[in-house]
PDB file of N, CA and C in Angstrom:
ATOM      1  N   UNK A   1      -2.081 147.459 187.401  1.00  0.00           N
ATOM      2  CA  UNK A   1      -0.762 147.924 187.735  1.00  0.00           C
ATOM      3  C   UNK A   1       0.058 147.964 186.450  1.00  0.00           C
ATOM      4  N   UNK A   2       0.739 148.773 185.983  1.00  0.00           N
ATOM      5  CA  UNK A   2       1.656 149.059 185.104  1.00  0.00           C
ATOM      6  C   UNK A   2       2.976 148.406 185.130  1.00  0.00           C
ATOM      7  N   UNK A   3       3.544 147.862 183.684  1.00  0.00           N
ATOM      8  CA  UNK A   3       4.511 147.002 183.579  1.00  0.00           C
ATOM      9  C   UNK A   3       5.249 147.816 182.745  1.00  0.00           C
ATOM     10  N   UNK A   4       6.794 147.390 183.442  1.00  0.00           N
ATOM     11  CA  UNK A   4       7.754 148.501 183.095  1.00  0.00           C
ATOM     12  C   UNK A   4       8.721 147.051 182.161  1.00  0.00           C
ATOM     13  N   UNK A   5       9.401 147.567 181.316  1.00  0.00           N
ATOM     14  CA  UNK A   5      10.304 146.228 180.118  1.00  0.00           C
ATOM     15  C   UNK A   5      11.909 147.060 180.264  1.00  0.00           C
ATOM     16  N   UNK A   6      12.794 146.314 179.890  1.00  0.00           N
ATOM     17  CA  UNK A   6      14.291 147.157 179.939  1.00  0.00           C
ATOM     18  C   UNK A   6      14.512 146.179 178.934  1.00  0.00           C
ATOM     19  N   UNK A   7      15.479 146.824 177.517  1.00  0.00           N
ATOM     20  CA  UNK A   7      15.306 146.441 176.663  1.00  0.00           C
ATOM     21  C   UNK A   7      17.033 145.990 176.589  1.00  0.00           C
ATOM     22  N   UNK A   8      17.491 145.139 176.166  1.00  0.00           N
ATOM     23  CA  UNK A   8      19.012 145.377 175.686  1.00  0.00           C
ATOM     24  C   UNK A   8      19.683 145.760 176.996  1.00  0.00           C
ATOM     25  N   UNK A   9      19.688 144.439 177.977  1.00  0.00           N
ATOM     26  CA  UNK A   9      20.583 144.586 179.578  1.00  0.00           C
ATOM     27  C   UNK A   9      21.300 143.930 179.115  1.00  0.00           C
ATOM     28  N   UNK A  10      22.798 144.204 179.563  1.00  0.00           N
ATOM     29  CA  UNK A  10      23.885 143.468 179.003  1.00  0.00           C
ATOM     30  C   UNK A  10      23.898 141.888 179.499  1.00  0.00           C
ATOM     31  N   UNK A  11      24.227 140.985 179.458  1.00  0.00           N
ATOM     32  CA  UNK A  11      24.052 139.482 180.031  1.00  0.00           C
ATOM     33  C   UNK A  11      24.498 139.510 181.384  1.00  0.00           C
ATOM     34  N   UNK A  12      26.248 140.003 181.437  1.00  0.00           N
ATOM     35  CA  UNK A  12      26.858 140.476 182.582  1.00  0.00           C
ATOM     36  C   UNK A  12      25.644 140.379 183.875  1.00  0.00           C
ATOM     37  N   UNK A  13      24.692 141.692 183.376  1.00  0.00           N
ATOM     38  CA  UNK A  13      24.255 142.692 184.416  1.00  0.00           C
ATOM     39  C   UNK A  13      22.825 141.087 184.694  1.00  0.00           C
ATOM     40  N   UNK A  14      22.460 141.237 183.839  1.00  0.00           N
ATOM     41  CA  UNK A  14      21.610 139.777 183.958  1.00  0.00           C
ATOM     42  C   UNK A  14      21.246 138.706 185.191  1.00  0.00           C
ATOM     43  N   UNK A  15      23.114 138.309 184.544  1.00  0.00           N
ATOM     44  CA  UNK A  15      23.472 137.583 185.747  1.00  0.00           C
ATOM     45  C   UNK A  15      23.655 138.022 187.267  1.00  0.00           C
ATOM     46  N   UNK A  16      24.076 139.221 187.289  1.00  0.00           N
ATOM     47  CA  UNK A  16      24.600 139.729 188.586  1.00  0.00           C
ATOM     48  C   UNK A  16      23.233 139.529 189.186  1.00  0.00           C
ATOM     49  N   UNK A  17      22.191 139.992 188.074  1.00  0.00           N
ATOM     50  CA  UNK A  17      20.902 140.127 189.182  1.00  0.00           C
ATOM     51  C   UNK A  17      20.369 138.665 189.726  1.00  0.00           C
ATOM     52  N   UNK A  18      20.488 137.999 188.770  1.00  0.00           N
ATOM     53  CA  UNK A  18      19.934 136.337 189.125  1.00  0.00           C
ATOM     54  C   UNK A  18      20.475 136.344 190.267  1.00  0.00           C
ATOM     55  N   UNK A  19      22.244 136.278 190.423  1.00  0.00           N
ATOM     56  CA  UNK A  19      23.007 135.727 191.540  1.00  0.00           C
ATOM     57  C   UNK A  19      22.585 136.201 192.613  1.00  0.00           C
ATOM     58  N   UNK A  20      21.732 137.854 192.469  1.00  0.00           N
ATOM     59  CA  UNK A  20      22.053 139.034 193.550  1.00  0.00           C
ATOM     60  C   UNK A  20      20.370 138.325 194.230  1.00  0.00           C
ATOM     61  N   UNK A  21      19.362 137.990 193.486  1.00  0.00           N
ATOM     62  CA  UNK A  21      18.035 137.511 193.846  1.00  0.00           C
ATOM     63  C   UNK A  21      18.303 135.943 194.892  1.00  0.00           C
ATOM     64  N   UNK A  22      19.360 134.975 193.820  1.00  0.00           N
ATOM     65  CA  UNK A  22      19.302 133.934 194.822  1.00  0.00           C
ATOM     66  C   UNK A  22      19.592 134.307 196.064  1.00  0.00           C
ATOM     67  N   UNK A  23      21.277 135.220 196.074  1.00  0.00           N
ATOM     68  CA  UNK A  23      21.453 135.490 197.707  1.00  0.00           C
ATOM     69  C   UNK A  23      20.350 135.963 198.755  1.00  0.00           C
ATOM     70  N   UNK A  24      19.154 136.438 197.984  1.00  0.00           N
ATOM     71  CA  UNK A  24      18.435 137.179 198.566  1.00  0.00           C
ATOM     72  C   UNK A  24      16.982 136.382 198.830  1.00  0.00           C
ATOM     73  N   UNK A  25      17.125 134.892 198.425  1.00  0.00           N
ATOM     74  CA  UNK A  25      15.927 134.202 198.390  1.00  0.00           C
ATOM     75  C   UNK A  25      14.579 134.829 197.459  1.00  0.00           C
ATOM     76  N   UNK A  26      14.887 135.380 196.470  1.00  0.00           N
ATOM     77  CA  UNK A  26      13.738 136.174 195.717  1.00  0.00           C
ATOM     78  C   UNK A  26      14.019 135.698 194.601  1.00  0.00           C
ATOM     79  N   UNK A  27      13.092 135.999 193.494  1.00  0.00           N
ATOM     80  CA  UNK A  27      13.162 135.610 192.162  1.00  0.00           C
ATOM     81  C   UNK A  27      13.356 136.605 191.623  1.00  0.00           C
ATOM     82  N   UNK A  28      13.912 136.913 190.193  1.00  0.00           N
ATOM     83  CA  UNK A  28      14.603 137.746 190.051  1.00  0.00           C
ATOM     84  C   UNK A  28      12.868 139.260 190.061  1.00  0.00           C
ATOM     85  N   UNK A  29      12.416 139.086 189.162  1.00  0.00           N
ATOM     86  CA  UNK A  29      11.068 140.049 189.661  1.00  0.00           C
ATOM     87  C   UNK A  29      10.819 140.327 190.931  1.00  0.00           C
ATOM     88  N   UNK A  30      10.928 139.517 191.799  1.00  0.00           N
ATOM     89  CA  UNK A  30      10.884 140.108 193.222  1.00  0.00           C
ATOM     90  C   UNK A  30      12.133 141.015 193.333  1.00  0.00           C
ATOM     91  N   UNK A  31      13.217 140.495 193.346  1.00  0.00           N
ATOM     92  CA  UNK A  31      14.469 141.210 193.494  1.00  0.00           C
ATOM     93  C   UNK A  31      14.926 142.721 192.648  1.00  0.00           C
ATOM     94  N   UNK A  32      14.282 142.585 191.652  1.00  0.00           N
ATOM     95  CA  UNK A  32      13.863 143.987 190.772  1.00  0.00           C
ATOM     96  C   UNK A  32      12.774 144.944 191.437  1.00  0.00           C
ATOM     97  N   UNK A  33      11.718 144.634 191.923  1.00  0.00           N
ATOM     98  CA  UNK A  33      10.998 145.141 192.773  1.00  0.00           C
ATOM     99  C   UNK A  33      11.401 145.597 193.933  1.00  0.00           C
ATOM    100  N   UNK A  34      12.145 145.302 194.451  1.00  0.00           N
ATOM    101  CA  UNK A  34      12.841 145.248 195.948  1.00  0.00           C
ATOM    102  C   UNK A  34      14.289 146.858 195.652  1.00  0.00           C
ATOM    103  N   UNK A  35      14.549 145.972 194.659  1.00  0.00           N
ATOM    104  CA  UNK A  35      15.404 147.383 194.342  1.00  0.00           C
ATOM    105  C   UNK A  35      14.899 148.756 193.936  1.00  0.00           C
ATOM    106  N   UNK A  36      13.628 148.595 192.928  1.00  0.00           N
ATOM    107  CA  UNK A  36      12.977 149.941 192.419  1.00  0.00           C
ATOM    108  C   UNK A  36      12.628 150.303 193.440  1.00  0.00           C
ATOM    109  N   UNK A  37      11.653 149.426 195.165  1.00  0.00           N
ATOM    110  CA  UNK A  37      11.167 150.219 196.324  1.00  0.00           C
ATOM    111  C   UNK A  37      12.381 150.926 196.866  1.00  0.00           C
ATOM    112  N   UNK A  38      13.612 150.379 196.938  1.00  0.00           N
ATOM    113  CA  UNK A  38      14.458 150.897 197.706  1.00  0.00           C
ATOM    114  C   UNK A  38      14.827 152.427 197.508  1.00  0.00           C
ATOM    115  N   UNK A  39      14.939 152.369 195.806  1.00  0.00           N
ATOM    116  CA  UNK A  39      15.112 153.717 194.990  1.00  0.00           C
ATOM    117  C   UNK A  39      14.041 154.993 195.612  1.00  0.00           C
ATOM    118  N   UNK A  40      12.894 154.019 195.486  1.00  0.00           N
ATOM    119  CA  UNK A  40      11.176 155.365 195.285  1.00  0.00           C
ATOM    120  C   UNK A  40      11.191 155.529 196.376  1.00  0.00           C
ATOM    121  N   UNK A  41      10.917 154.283 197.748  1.00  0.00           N
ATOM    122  CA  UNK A  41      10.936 154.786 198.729  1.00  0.00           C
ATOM    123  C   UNK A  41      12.489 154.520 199.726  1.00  0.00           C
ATOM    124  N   UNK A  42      13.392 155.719 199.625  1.00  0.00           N
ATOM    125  CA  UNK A  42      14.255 154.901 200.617  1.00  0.00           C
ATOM    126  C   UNK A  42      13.891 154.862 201.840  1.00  0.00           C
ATOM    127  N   UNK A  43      14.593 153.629 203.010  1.00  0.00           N
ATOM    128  CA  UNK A  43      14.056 153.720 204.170  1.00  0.00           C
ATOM    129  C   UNK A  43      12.825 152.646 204.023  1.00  0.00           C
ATOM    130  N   UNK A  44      12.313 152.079 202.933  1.00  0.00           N
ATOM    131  CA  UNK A  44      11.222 151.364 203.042  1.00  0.00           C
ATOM    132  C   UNK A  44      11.872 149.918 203.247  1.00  0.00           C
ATOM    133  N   UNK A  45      12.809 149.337 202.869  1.00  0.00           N
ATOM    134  CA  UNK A  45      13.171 148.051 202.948  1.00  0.00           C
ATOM    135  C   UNK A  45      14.771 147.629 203.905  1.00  0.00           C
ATOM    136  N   UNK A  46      14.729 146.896 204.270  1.00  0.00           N
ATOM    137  CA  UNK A  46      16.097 146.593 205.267  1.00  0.00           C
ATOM    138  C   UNK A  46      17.229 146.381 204.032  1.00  0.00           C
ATOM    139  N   UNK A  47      18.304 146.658 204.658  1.00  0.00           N
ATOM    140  CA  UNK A  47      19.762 146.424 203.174  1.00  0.00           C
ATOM    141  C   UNK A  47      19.337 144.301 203.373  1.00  0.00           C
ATOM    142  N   UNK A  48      19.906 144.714 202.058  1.00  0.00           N
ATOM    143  CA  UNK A  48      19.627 143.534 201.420  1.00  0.00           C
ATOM    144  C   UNK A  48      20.863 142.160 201.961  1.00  0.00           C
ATOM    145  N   UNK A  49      20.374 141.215 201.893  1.00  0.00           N
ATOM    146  CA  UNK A  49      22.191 140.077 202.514  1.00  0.00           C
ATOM    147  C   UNK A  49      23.253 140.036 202.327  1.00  0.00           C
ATOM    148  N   UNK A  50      23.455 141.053 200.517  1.00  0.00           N
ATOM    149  CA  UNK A  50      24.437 140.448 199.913  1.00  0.00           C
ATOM    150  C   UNK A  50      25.588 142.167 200.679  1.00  0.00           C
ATOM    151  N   UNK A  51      24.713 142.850 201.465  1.00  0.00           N
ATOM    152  CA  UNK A  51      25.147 144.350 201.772  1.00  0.00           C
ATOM    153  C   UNK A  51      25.528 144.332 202.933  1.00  0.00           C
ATOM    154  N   UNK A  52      24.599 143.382 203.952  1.00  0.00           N
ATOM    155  CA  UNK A  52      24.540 144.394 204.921  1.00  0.00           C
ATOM    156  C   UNK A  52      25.520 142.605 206.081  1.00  0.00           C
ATOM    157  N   UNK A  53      26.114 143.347 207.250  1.00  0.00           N
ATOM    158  CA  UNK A  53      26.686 142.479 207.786  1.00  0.00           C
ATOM    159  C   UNK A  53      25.676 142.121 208.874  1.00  0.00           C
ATOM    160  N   UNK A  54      25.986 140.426 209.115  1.00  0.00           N
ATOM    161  CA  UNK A  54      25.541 139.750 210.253  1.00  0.00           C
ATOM    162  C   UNK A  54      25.915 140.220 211.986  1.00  0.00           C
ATOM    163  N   UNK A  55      25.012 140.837 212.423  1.00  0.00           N
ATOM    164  CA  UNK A  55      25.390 140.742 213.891  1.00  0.00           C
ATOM    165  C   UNK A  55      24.258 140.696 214.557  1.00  0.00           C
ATOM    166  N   UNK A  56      24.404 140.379 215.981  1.00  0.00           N
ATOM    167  CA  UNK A  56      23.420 139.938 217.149  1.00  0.00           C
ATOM    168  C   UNK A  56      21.783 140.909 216.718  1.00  0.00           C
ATOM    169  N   UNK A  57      22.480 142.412 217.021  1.00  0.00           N
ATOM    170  CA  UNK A  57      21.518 142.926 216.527  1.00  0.00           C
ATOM    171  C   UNK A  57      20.256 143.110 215.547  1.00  0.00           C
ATOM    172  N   UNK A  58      20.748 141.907 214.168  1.00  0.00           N
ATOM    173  CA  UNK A  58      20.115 141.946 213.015  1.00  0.00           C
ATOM    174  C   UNK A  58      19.632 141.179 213.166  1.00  0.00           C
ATOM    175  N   UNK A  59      18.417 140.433 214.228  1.00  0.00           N
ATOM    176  CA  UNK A  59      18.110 139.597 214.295  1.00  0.00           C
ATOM    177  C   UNK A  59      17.199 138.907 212.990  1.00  0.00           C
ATOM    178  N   UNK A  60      16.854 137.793 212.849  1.00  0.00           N
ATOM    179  CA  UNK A  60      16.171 137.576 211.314  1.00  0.00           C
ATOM    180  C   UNK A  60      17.219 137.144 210.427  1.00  0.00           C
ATOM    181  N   UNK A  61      18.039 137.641 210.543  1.00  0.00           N
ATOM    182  CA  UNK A  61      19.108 137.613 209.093  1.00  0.00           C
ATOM    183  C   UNK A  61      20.617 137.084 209.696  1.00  0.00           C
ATOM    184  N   UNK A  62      20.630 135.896 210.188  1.00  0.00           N
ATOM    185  CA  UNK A  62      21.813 135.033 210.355  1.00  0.00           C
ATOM    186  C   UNK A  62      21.527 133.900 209.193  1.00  0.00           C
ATOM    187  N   UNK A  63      22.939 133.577 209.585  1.00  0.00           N
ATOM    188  CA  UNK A  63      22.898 132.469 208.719  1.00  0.00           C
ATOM    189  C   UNK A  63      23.093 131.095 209.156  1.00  0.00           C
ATOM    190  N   UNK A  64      22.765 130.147 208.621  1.00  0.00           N
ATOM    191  CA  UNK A  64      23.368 128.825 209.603  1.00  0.00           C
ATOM    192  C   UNK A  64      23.982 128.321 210.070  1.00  0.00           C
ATOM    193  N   UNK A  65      25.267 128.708 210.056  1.00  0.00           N
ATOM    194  CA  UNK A  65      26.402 128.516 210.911  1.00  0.00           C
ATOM    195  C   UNK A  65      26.642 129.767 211.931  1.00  0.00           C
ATOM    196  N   UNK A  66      25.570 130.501 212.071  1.00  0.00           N
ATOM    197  CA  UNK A  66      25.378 131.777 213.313  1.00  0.00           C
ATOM    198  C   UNK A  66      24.221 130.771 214.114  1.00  0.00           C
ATOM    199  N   UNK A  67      23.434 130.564 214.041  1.00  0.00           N
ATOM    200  CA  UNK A  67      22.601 129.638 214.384  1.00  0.00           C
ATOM    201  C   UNK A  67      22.961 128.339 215.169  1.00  0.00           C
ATOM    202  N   UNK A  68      23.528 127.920 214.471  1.00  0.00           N
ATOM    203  CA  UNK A  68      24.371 126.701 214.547  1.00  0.00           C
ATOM    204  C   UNK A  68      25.355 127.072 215.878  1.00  0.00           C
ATOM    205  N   UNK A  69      26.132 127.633 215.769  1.00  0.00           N
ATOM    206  CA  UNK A  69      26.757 128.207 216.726  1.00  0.00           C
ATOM    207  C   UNK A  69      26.248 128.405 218.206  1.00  0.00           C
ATOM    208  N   UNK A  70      25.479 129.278 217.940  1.00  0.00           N
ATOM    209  CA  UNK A  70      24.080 130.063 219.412  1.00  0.00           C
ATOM    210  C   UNK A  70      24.191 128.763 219.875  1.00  0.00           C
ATOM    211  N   UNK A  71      23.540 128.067 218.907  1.00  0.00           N
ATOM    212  CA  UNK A  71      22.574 126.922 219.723  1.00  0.00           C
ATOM    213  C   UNK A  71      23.788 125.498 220.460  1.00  0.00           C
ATOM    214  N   UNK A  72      24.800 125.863 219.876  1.00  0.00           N
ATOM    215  CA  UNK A  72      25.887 124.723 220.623  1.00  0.00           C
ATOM    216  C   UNK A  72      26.261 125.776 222.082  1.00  0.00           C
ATOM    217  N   UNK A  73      26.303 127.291 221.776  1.00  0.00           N
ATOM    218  CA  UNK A  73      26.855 127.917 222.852  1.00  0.00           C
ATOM    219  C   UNK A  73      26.054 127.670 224.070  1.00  0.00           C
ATOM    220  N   UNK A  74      24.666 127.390 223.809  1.00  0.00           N
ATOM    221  CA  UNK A  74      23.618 127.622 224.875  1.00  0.00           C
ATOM    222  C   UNK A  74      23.231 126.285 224.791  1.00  0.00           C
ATOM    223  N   UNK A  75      23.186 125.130 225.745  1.00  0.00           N
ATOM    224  CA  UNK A  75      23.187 123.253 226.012  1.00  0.00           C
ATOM    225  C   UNK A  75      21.312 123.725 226.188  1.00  0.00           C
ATOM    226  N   UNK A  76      20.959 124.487 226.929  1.00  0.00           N
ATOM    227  CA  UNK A  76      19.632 124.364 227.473  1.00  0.00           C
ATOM    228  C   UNK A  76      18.767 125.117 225.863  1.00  0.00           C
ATOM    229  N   UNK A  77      19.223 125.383 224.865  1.00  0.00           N
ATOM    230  CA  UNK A  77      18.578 125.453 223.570  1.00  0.00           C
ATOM    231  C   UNK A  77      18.778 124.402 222.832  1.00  0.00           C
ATOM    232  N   UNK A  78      19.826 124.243 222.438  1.00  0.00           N
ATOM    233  CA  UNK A  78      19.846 123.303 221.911  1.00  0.00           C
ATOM    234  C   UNK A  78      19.126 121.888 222.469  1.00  0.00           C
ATOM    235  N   UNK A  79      18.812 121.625 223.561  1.00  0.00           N
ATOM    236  CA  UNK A  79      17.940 120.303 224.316  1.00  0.00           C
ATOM    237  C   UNK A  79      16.708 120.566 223.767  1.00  0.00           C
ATOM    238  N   UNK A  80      16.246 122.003 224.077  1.00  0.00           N
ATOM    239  CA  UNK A  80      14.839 122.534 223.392  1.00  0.00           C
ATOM    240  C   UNK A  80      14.598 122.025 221.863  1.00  0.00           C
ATOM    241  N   UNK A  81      15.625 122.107 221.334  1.00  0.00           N
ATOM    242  CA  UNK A  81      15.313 121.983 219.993  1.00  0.00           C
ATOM    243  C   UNK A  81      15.599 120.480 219.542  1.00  0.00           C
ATOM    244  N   UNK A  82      16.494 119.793 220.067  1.00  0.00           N
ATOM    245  CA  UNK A  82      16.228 118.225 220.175  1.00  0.00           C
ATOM    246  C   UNK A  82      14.388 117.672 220.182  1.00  0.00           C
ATOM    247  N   UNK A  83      13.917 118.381 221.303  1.00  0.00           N
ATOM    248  CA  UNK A  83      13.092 117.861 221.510  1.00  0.00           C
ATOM    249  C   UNK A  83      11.816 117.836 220.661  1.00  0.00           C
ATOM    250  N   UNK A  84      12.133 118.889 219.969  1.00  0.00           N
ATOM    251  CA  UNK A  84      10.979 119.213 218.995  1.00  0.00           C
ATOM    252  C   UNK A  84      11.061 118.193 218.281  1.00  0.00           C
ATOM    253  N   UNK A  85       9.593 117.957 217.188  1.00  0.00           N
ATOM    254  CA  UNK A  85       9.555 117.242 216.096  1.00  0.00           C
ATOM    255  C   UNK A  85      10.437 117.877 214.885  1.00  0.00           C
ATOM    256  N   UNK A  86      10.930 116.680 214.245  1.00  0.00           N
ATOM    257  CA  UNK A  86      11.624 116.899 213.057  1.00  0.00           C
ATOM    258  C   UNK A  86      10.865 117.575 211.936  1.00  0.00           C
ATOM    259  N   UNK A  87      10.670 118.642 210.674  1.00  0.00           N
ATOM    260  CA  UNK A  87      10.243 118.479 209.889  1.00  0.00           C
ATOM    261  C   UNK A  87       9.210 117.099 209.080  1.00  0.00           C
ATOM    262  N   UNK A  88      10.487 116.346 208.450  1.00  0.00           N
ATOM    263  CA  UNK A  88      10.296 115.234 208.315  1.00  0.00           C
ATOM    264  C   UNK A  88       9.462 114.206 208.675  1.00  0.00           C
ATOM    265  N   UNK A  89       9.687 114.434 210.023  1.00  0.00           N
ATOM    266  CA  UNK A  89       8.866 113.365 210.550  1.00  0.00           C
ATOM    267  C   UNK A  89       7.661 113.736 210.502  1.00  0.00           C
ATOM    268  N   UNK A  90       7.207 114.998 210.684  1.00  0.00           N
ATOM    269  CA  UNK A  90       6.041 115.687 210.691  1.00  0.00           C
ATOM    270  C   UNK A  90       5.281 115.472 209.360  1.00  0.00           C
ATOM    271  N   UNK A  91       6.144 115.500 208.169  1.00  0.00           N
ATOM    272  CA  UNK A  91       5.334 115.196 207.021  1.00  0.00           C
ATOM    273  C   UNK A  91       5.505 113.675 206.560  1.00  0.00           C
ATOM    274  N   UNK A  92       6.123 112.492 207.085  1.00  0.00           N
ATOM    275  CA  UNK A  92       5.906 111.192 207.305  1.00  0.00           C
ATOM    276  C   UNK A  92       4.248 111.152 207.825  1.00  0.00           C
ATOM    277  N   UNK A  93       4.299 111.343 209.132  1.00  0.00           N
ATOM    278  CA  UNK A  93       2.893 111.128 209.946  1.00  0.00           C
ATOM    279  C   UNK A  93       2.032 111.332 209.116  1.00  0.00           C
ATOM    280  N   UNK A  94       2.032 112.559 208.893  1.00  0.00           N
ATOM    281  CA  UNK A  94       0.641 113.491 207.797  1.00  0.00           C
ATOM    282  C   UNK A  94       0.276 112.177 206.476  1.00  0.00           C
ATOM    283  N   UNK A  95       1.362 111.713 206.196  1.00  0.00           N
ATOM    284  CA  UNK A  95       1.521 110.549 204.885  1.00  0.00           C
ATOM    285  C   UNK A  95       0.647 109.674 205.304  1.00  0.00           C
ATOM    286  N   UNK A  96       1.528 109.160 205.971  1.00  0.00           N
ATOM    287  CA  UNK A  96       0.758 107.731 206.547  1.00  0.00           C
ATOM    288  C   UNK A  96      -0.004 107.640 207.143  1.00  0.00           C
ATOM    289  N   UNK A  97      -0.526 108.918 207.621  1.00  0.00           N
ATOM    290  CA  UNK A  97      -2.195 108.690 208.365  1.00  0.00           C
ATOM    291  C   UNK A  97      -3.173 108.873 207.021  1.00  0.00           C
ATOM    292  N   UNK A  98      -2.928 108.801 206.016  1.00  0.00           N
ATOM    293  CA  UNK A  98      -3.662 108.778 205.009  1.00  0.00           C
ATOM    294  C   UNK A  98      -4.554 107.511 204.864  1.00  0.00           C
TER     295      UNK A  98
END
């Protein structure tokens, strides 16, 4: 696969991209990638977090205090999710059954 270099990006622009990758959970190479697909193919990738707004419809792409929310609105989810195992605890067990 062929590697593309950009020579002399202003720092500014740099940064915007770092910031624009964290919002986006990507590293900045992913997040450069993500943008060139968007360019070559449009229509190939969903708008990105830092673009596109949160609603019911977008399912996948809330954030934790949308989440957070649902799950206080609805008592019989939130019980569901009480009940589950914690993360944590899940990788305690795994430990100590060593």
């Amino acid at each position: 696969m062929p590697n593309l270099s950009i020579k002399d990006v202003p720092e500014a622009w740099a940064q915007a991209l770092r910031e624009r990758a964290a919002r986006n959970h990507r590293s900045l190479q992913g997040e450069l990638m993500a943008l060139i697909q968007r360019v070559v193919e449009p229509g190939s990738l969903p708008p990105d977090a830092s673009t596109r707004p949160l609603t019911s419809q977008h399912r996948g792409w809330k954030t934790v205090e949308q989440i957070a929310a649902e799950l206080r609105a609805n008592p019989h989810d939130a019980k569901l999710c009480r009940e589950l195992p914690r993360g944590v605890d899940i990788i305690r067990e795994e430990r100590d059954a060593r």
